[in-house]
C-alpha atoms as a PDB file:
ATOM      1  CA  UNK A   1      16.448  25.838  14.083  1.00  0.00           C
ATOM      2  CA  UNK A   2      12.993  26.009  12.920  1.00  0.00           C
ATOM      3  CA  UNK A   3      14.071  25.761   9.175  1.00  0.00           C
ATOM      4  CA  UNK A   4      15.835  22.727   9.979  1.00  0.00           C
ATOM      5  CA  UNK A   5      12.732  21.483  11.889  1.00  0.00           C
ATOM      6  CA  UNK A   6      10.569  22.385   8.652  1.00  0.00           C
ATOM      7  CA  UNK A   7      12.971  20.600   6.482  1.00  0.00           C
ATOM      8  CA  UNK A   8      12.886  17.487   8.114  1.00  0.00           C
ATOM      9  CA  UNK A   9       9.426  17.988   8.089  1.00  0.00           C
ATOM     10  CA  UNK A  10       8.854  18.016   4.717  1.00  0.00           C
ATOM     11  CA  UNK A  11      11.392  15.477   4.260  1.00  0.00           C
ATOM     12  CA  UNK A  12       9.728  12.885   5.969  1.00  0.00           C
ATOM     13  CA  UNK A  13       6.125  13.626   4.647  1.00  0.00           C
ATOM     14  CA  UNK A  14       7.829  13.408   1.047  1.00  0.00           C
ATOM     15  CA  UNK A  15       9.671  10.082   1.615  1.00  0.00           C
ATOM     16  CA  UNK A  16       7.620   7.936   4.641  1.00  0.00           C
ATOM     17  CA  UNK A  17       4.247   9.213   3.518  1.00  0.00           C
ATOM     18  CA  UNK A  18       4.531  10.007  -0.437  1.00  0.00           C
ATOM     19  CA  UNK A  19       3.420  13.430   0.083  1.00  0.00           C
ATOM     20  CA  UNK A  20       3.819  15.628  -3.219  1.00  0.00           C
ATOM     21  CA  UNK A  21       5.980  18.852  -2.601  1.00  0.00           C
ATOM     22  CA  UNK A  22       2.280  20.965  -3.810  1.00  0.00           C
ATOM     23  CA  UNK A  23       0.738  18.873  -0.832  1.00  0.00           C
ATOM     24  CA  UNK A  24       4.131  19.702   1.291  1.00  0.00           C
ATOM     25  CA  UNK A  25       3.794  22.909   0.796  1.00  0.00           C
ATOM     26  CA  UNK A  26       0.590  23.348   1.568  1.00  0.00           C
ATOM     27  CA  UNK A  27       0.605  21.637   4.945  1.00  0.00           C
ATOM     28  CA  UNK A  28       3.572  23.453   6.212  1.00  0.00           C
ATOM     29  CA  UNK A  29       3.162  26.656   4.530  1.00  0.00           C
ATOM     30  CA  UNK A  30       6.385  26.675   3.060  1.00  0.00           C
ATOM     31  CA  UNK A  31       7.307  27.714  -0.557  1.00  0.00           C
ATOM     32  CA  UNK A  32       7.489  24.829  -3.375  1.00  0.00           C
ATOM     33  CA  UNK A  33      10.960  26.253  -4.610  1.00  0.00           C
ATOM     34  CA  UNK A  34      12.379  26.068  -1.194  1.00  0.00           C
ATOM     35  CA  UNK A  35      11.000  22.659  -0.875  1.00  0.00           C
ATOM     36  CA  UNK A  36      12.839  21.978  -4.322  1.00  0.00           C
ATOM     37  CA  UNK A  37      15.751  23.016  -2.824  1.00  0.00           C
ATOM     38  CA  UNK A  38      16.153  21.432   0.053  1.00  0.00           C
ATOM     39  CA  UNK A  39      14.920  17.998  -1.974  1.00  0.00           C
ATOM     40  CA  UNK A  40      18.058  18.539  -4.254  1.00  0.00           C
ATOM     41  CA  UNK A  41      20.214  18.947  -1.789  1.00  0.00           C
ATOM     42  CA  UNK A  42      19.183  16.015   0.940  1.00  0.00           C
ATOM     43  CA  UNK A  43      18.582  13.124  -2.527  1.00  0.00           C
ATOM     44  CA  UNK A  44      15.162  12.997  -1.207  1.00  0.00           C
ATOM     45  CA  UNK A  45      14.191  11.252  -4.557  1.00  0.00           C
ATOM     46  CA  UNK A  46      16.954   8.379  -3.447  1.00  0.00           C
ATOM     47  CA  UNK A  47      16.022   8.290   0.097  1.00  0.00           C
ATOM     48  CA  UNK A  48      12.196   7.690  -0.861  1.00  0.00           C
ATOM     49  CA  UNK A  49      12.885   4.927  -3.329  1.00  0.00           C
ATOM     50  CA  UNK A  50      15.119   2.950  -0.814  1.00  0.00           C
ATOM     51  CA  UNK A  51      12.406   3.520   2.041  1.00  0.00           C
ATOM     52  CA  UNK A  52       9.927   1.792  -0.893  1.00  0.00           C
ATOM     53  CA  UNK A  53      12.550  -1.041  -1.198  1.00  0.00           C
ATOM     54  CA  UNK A  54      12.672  -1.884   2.349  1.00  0.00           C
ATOM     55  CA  UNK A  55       8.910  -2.004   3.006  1.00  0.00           C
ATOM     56  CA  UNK A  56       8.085  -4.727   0.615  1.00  0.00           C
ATOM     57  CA  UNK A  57       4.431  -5.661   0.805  1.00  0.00           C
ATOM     58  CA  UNK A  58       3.211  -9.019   2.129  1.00  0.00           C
ATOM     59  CA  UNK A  59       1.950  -9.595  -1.507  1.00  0.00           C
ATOM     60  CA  UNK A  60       5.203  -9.406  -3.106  1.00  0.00           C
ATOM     61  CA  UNK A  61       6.583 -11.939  -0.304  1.00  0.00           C
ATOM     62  CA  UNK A  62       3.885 -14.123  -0.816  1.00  0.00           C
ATOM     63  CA  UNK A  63       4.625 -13.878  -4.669  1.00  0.00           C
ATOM     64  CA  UNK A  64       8.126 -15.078  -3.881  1.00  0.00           C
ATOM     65  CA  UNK A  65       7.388 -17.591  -1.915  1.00  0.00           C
ATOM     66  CA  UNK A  66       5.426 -19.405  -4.535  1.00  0.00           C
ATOM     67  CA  UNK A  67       7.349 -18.903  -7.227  1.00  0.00           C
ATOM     68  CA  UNK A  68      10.368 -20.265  -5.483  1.00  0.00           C
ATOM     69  CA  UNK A  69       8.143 -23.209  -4.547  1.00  0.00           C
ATOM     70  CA  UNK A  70       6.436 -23.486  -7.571  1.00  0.00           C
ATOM     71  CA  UNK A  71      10.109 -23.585  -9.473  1.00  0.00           C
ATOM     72  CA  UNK A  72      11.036 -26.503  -7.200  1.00  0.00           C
ATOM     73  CA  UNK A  73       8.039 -28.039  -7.675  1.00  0.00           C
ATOM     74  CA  UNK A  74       8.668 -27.971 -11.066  1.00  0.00           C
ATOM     75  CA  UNK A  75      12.529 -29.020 -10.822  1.00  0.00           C
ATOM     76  CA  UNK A  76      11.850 -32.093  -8.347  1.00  0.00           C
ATOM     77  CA  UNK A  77       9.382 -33.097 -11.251  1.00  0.00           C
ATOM     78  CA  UNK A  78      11.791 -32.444 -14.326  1.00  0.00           C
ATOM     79  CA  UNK A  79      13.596 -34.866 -12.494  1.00  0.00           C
ATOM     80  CA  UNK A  80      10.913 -37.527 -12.191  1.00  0.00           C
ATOM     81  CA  UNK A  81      10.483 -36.973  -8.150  1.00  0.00           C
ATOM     82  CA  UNK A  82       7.713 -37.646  -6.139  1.00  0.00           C
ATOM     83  CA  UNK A  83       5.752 -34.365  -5.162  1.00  0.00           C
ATOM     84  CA  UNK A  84       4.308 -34.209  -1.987  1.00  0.00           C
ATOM     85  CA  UNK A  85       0.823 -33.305  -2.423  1.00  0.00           C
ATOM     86  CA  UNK A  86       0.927 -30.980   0.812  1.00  0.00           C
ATOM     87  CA  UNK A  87       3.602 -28.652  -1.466  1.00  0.00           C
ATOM     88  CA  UNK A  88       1.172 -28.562  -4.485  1.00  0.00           C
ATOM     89  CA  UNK A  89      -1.538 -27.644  -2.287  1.00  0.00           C
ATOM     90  CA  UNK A  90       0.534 -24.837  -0.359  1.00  0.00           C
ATOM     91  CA  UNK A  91       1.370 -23.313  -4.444  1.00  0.00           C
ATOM     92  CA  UNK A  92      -2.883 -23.838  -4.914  1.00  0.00           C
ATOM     93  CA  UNK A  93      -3.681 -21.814  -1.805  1.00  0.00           C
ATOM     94  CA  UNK A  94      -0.658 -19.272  -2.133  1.00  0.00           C
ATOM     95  CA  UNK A  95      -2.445 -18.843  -5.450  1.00  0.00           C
ATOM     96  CA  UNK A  96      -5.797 -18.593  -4.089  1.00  0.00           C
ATOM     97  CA  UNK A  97      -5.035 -15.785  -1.381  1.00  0.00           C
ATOM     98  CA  UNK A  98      -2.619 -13.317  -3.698  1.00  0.00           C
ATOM     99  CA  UNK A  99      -5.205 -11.738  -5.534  1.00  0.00           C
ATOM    100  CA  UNK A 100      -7.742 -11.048  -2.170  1.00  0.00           C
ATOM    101  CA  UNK A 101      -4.097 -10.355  -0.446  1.00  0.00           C
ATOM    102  CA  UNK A 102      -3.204  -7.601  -3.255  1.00  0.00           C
ATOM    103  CA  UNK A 103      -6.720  -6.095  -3.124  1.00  0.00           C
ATOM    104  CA  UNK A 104      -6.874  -5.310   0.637  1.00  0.00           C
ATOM    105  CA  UNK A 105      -3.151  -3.951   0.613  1.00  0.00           C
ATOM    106  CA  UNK A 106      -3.729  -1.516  -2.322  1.00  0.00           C
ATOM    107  CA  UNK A 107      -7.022  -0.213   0.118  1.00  0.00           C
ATOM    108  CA  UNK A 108      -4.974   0.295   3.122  1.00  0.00           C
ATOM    109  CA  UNK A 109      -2.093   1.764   0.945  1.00  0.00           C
ATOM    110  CA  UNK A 110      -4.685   4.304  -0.401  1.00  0.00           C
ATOM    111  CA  UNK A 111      -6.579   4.884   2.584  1.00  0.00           C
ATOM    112  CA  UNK A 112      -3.018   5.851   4.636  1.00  0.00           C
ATOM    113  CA  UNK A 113      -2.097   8.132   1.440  1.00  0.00           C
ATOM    114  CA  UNK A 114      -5.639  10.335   1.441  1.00  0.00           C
ATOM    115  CA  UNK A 115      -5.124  13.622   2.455  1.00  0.00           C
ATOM    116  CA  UNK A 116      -6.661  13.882   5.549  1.00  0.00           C
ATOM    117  CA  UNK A 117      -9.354  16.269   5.576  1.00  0.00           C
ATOM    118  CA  UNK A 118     -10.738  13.309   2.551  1.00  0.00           C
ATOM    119  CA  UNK A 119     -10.989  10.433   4.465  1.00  0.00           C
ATOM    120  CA  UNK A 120     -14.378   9.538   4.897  1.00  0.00           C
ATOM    121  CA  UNK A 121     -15.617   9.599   8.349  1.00  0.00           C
ATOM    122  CA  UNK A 122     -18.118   6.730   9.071  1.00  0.00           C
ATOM    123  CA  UNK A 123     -20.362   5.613   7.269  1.00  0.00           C
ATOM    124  CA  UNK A 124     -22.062   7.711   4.024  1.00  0.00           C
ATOM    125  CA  UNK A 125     -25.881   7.767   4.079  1.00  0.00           C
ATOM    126  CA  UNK A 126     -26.013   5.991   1.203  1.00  0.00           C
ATOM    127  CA  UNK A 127     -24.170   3.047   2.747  1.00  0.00           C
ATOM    128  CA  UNK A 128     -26.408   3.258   5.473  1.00  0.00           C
ATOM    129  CA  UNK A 129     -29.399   3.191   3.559  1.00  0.00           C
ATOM    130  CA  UNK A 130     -28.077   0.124   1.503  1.00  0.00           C
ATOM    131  CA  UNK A 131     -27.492  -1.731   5.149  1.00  0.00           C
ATOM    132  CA  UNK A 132     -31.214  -0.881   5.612  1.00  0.00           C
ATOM    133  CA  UNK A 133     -32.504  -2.428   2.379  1.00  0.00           C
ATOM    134  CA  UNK A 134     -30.086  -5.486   2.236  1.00  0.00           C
ATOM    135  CA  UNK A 135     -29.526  -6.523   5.979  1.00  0.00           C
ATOM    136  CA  UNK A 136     -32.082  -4.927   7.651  1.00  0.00           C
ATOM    137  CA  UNK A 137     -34.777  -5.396   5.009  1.00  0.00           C
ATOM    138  CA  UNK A 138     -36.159  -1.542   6.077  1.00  0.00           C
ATOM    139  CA  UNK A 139     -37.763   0.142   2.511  1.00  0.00           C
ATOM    140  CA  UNK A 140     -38.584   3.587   1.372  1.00  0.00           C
ATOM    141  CA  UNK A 141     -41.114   4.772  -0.534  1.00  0.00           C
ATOM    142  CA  UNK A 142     -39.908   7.472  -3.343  1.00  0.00           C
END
């Protein structure tokens, strides 16, 4: 019973949280070849790539989105149509956001990935002491 517990363990830290089996291992103080084992045998390698399919990022949908409008955009032109100037500012905007949308998804990503005893905890001093200077206008003498 416990092995089974262990195993689904480990099999949900690989898959759900991208764990490597060395970090696995580690964590539940089990054995990297047994870990190899049971990832052979349950097609952990396929289970974690269609978890990664079905939790598309809001970037990639957002992507989508403005290609699809930005091809009919370009079709309803091709064929000498009026474009609405609200759908060629939705494509403008879409365009706008991707990058900063991108940016804050690959921090959160990263952030829920870090190992836990490396996630910072508050602030550093040094980010303190550059609140000081910039915000608070406080200086030190060196």
């Amino acid at each position: 019973m416990k092995k089974q517990m262990l195993a689904n363990d480990a099999a949900k830290l690989y898959i759900d949280k991208l764990m490597t089996l060395e970090n696995i291992a580690k964590q539940l103080k089990v054995n990297e070849r047994t870990l190899r084992r049971w990832k052979a045998a349950e097609n952990w390698d396929v289970k974690r790539s269609e978890y990664l399919k079905t939790h598309t990022t809001f970037h990639e949908d957002l992507y989508k989105f403005g290609r699809s409008l930005l091809d009919s955009i370009q079709n309803d032109m091709a064929k000498g149509e009026k474009i609405e100037t609200s759908r060629m500012h939705a494509v403008t905007k879409i365009m706008t956001m991707l990058k900063n949308v991108k940016i804050y998804e690959d921090k959160v990503t990263s952030e829920k990935h870090m190992p836990e005893m490396t996630k910072p905890e508050g602030l550093s001093p040094e980010v303190i002491r550059e609140i000081e200077e910039k915000i608070l206008g406080i200086t030190y003498e060196e």
